[in-house]
PDB file of N, CA and C in Angstrom:
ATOM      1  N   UNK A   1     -12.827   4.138  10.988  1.00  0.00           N
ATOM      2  CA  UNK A   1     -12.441   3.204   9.947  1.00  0.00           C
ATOM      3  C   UNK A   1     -12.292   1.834  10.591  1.00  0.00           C
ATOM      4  N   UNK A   2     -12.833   1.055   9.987  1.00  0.00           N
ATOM      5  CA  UNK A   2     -12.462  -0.451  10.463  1.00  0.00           C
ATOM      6  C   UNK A   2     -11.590  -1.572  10.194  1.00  0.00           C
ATOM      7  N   UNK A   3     -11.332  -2.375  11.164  1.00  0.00           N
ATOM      8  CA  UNK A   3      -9.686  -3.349  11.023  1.00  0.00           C
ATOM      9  C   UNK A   3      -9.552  -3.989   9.660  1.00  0.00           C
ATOM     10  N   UNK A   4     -10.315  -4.031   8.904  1.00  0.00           N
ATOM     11  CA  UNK A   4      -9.744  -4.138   7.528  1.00  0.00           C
ATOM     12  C   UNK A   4      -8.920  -3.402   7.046  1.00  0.00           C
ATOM     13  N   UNK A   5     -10.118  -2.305   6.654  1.00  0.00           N
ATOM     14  CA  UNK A   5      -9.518  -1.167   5.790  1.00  0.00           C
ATOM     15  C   UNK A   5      -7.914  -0.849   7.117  1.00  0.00           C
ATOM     16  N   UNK A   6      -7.787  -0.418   8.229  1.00  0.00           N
ATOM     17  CA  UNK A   6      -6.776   0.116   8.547  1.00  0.00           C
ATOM     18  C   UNK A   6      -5.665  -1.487   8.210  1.00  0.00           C
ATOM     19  N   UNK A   7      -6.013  -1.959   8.307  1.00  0.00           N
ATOM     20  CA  UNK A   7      -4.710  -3.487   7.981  1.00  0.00           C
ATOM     21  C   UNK A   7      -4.080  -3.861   6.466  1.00  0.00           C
ATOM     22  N   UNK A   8      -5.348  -2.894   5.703  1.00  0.00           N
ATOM     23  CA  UNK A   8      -5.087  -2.662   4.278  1.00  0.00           C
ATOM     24  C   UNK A   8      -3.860  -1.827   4.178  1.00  0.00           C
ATOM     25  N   UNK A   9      -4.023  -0.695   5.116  1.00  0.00           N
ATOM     26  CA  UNK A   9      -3.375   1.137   4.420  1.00  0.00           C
ATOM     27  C   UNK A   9      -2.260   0.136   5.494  1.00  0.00           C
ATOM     28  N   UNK A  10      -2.198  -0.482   6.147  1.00  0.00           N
ATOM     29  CA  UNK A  10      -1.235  -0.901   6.904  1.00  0.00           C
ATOM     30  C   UNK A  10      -0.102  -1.808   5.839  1.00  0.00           C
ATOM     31  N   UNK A  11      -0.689  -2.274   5.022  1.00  0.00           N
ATOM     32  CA  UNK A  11      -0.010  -3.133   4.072  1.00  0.00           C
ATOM     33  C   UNK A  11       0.571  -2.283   3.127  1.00  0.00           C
ATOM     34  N   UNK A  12      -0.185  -1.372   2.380  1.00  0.00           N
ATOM     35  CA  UNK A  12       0.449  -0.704   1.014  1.00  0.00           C
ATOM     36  C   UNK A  12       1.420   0.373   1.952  1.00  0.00           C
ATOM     37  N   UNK A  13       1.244   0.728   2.968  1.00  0.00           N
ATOM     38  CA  UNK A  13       2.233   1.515   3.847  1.00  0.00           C
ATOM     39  C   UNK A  13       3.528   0.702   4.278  1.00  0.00           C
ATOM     40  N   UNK A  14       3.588  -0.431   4.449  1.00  0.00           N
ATOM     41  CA  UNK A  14       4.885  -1.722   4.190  1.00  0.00           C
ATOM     42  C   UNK A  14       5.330  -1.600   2.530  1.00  0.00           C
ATOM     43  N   UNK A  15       4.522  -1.290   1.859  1.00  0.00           N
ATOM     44  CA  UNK A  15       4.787  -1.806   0.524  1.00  0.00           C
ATOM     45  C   UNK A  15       5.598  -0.577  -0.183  1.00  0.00           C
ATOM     46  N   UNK A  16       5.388   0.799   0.206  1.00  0.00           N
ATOM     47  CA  UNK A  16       5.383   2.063  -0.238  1.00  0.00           C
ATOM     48  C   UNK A  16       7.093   2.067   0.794  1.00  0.00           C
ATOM     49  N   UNK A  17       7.269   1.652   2.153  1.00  0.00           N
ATOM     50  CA  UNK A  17       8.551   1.845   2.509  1.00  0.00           C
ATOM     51  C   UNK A  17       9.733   0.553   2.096  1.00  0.00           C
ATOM     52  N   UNK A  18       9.353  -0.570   1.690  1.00  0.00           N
ATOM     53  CA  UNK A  18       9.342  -1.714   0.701  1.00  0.00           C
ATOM     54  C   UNK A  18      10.527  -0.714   0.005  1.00  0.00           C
ATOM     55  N   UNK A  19       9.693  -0.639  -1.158  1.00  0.00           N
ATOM     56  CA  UNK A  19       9.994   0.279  -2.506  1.00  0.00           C
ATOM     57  C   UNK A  19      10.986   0.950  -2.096  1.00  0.00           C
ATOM     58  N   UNK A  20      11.060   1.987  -1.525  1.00  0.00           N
ATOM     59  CA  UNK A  20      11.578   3.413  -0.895  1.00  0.00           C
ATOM     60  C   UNK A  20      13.175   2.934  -0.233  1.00  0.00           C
ATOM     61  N   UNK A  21      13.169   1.210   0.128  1.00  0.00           N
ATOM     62  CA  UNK A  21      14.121   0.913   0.763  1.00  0.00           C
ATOM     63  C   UNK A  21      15.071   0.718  -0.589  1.00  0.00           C
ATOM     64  N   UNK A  22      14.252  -0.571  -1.133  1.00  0.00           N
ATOM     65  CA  UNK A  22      14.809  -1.240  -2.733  1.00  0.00           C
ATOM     66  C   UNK A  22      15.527   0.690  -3.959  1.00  0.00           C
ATOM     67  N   UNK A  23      14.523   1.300  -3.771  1.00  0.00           N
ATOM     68  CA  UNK A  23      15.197   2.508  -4.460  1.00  0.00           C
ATOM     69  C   UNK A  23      16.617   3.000  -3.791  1.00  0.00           C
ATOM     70  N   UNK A  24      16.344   3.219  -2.314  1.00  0.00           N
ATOM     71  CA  UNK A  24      17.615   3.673  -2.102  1.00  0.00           C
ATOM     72  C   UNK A  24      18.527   2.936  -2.284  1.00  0.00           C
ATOM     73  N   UNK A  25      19.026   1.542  -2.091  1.00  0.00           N
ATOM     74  CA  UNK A  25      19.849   0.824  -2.493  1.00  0.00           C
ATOM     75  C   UNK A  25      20.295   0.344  -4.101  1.00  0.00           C
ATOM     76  N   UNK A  26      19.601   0.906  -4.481  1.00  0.00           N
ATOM     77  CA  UNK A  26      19.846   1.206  -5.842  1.00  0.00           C
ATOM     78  C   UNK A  26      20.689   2.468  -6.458  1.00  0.00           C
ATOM     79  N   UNK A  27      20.054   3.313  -5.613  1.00  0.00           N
ATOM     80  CA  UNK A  27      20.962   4.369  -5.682  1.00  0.00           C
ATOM     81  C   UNK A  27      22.289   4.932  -5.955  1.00  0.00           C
ATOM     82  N   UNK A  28      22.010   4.229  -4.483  1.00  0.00           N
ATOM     83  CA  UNK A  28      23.606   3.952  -3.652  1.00  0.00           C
ATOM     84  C   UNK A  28      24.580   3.186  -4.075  1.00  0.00           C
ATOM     85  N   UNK A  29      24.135   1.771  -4.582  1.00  0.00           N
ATOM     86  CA  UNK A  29      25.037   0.745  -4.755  1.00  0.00           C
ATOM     87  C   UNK A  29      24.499   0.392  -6.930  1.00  0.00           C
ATOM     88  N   UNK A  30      24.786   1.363  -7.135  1.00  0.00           N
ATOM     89  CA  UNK A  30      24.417   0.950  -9.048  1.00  0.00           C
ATOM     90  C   UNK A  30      24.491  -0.399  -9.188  1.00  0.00           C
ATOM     91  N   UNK A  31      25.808  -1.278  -8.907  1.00  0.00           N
ATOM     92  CA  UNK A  31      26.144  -2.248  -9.428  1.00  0.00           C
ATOM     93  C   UNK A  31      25.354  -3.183  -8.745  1.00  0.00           C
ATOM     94  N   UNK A  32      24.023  -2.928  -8.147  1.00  0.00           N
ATOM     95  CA  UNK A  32      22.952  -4.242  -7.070  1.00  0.00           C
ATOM     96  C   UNK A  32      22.598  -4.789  -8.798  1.00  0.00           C
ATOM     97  N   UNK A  33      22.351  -4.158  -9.945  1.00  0.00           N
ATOM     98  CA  UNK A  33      21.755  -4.464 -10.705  1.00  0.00           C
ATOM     99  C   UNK A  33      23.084  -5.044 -12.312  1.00  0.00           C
ATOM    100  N   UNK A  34      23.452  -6.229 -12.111  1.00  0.00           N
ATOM    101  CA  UNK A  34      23.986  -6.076 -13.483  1.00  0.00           C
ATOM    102  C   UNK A  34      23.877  -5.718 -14.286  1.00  0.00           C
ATOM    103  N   UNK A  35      23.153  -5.286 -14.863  1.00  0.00           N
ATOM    104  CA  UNK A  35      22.933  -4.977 -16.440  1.00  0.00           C
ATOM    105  C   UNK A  35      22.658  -3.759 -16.215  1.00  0.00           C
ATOM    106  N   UNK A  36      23.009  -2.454 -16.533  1.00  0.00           N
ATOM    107  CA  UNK A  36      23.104  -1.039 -16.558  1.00  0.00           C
ATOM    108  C   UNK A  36      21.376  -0.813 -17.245  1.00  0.00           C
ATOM    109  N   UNK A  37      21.353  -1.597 -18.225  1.00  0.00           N
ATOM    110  CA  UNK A  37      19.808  -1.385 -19.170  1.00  0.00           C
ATOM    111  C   UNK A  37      18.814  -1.662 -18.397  1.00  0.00           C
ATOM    112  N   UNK A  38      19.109  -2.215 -17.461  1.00  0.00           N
ATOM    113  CA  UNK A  38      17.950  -2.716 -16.695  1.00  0.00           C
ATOM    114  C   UNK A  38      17.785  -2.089 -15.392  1.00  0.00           C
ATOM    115  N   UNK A  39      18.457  -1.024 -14.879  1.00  0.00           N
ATOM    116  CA  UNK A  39      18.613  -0.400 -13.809  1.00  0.00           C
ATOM    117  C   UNK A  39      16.761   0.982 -13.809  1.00  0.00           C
ATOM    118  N   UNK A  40      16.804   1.010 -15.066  1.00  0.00           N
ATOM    119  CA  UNK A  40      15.736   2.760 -15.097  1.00  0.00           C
ATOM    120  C   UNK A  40      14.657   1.550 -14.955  1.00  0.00           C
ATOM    121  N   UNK A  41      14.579   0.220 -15.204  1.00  0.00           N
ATOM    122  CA  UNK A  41      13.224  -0.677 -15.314  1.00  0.00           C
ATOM    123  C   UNK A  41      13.518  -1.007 -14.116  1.00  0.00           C
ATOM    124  N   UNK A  42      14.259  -1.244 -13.643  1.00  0.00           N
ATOM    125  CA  UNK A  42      14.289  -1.556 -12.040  1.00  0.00           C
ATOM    126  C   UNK A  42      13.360  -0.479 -10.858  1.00  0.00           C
ATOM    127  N   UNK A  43      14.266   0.389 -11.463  1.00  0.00           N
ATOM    128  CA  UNK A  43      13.893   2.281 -10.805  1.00  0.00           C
ATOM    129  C   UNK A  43      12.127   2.068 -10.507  1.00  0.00           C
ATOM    130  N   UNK A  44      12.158   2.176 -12.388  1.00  0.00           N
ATOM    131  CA  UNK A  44      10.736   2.043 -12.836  1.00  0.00           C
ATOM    132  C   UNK A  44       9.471   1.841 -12.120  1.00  0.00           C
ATOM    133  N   UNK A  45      10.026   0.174 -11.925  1.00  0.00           N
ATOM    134  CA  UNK A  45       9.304  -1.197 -10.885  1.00  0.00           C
ATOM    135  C   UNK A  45       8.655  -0.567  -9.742  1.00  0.00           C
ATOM    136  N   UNK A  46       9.769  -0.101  -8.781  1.00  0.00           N
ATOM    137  CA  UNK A  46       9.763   0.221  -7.428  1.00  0.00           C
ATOM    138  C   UNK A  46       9.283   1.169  -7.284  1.00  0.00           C
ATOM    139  N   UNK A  47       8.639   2.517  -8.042  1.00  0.00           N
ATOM    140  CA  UNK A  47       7.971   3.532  -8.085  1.00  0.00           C
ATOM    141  C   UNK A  47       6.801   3.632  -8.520  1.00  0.00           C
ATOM    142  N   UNK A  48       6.695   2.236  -9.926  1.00  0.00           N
ATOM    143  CA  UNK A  48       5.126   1.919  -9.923  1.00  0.00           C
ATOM    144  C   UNK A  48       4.934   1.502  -8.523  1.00  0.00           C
ATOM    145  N   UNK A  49       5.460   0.545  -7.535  1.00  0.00           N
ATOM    146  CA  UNK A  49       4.901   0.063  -6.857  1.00  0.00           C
ATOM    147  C   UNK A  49       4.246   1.031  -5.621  1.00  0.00           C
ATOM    148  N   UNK A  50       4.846   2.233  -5.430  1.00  0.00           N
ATOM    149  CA  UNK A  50       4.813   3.049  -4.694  1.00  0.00           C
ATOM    150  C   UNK A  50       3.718   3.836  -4.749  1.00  0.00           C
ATOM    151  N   UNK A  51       3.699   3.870  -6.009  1.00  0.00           N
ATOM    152  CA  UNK A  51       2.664   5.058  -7.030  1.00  0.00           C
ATOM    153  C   UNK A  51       0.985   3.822  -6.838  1.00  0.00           C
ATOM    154  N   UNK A  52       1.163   3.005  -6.911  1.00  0.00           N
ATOM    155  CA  UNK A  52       0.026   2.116  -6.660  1.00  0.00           C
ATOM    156  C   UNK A  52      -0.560   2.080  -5.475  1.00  0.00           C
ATOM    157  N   UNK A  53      -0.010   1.760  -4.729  1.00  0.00           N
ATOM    158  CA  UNK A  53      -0.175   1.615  -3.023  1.00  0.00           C
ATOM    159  C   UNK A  53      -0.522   2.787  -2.606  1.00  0.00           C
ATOM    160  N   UNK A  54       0.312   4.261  -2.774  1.00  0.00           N
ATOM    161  CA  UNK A  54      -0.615   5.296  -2.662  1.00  0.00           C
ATOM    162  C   UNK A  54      -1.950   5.459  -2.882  1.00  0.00           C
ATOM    163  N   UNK A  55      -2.285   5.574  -4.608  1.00  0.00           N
ATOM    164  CA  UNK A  55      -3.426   5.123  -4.701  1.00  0.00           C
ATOM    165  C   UNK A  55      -4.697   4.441  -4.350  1.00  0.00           C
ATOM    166  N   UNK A  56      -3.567   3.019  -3.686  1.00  0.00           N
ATOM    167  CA  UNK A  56      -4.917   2.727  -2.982  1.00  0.00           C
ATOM    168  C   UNK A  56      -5.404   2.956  -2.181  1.00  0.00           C
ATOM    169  N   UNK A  57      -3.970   4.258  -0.837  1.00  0.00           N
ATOM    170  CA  UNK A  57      -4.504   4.007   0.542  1.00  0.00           C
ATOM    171  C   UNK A  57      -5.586   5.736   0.441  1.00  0.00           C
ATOM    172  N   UNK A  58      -5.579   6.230  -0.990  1.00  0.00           N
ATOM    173  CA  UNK A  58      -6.171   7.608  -1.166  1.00  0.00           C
ATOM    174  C   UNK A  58      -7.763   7.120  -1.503  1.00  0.00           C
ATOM    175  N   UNK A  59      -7.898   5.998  -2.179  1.00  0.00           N
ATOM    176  CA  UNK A  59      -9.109   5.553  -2.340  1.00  0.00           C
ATOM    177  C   UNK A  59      -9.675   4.844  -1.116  1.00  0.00           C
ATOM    178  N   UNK A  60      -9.027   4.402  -0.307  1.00  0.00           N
ATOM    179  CA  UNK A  60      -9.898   4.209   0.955  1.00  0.00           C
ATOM    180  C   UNK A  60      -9.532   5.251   1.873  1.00  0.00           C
ATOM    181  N   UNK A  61      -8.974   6.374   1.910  1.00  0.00           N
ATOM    182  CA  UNK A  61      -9.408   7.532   2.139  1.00  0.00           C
ATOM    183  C   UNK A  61     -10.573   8.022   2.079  1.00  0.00           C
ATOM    184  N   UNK A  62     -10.343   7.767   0.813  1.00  0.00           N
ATOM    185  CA  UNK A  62     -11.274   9.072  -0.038  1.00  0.00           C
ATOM    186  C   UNK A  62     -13.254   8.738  -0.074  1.00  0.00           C
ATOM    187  N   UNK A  63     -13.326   7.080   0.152  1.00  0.00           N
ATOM    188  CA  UNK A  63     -14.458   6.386   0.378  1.00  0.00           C
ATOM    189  C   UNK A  63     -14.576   5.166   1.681  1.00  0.00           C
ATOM    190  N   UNK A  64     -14.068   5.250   2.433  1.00  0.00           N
ATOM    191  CA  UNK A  64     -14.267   5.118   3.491  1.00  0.00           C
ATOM    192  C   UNK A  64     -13.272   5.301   4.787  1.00  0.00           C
ATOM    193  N   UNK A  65     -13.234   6.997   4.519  1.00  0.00           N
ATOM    194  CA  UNK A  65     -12.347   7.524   5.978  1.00  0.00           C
ATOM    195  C   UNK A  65     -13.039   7.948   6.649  1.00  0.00           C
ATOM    196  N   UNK A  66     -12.518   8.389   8.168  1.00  0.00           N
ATOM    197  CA  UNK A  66     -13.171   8.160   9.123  1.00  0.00           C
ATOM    198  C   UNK A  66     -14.257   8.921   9.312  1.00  0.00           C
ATOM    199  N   UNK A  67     -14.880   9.807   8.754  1.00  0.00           N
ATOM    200  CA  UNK A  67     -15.905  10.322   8.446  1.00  0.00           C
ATOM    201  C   UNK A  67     -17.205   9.498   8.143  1.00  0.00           C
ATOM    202  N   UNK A  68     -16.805   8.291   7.709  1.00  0.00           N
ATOM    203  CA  UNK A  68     -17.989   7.367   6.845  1.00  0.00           C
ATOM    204  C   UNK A  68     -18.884   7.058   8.261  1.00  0.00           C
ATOM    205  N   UNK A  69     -19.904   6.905   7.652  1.00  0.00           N
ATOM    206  CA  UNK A  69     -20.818   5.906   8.832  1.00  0.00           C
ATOM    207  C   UNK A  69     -19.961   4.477   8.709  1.00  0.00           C
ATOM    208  N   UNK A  70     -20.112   3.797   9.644  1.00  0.00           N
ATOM    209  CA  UNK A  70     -19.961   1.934   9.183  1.00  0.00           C
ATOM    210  C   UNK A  70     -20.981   1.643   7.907  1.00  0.00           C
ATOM    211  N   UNK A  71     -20.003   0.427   7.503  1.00  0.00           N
ATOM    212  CA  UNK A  71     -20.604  -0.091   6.707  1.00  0.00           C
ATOM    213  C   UNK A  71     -21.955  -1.057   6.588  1.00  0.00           C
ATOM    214  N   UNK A  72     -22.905  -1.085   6.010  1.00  0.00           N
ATOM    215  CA  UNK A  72     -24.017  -1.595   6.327  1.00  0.00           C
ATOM    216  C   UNK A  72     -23.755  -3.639   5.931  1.00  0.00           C
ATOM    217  N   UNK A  73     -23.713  -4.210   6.744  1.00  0.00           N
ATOM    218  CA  UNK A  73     -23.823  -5.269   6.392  1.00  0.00           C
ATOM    219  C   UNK A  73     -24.654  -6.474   6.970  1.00  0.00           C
ATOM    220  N   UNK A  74     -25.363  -7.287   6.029  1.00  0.00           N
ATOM    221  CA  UNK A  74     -26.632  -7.529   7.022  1.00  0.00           C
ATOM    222  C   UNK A  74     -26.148  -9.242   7.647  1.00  0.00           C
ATOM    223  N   UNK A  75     -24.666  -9.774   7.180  1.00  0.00           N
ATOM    224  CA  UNK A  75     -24.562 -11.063   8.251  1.00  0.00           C
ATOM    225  C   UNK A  75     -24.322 -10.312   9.496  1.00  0.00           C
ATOM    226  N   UNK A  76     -24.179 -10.721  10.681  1.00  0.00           N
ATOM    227  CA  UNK A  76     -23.894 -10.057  12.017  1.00  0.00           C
ATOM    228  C   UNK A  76     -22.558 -10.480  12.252  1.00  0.00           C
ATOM    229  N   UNK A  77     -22.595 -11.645  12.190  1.00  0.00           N
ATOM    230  CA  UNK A  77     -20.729 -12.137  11.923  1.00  0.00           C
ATOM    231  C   UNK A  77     -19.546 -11.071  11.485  1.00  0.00           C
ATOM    232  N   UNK A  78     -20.274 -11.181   9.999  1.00  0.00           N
ATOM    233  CA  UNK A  78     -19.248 -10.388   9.189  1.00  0.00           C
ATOM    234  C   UNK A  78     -19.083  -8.800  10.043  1.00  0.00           C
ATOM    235  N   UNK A  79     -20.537  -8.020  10.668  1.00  0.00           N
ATOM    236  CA  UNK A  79     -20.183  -6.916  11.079  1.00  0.00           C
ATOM    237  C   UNK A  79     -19.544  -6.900  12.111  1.00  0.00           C
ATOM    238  N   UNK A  80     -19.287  -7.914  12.914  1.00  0.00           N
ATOM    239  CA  UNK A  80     -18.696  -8.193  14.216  1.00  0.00           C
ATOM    240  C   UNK A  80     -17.214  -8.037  13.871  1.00  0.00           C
ATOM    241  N   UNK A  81     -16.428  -8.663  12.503  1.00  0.00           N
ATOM    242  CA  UNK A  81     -15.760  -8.757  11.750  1.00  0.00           C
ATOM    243  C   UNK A  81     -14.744  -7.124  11.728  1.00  0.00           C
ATOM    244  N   UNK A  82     -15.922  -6.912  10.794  1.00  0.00           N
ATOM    245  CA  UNK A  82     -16.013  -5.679  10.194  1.00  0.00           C
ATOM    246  C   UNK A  82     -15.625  -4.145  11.237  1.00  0.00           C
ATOM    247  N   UNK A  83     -16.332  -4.426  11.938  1.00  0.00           N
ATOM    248  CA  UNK A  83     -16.400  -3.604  13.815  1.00  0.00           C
ATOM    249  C   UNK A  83     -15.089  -3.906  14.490  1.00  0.00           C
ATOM    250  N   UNK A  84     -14.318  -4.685  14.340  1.00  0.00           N
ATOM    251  CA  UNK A  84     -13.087  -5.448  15.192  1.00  0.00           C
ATOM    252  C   UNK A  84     -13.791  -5.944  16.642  1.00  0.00           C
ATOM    253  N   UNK A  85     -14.545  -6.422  16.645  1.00  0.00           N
ATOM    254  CA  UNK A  85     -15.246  -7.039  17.843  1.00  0.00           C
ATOM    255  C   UNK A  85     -14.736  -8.918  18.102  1.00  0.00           C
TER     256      UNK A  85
END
C-alpha cells in the first residue's frame, strides 16, 4: 500500500480514537453537555463519526490493500509520489 493511502487510514484512525475519546467523556462526565436533549445528538455525532472513518479505512482495504499491484500512473512524478520515493 502506498504513503497516501497508509496517511489516509492514518487519519480516520486519529479520527475513530478522536470520537472514542469525546464519547468517553461524555459518559463519564453527563454534565460536559448542558442541555440533557442534546446529549443522544452529541452521542449520535461522535459515532457517526466513527462509523464513517471505518468505512473509509474498509474501502481502501477492500480496493487497494496490500494485495493490489501499484497503481498505474503515467506522470513519473506523481508515481514517485505515489511509491514514497
Amino acid at each position: 500500500m502506498n504513503v497516501i493511502l497508509n496517511t489516509l487510514k492514518k487519519k480516520y484512525e486519529a479520527e475513530i480514537e478522536e470520537a472514542k475519546i469525546n464519547i468517553r467523556i461524555m459518559l463519564n462526565n453527563p454534565t460536559s453537555i448542558p442541555e440533557h436533549s442534546e446529549f443522544l445528538v452529541e452521542l449520535d455525532k461522535h459515532l457517526n463519526k466513527i462509523a464513517e472513518a471505518e468505512d473509509k479505512m474498509g474501502a481502501i482495504n477492500n480496493h487497494f490493500g496490500s494485495g493490489e499491484k501499484e497503481m498505474l500512473v503515467e506522470d513519473k512524478d506523481a508515481q514517485m509520489v505515489l511509491n514514497g520515493i
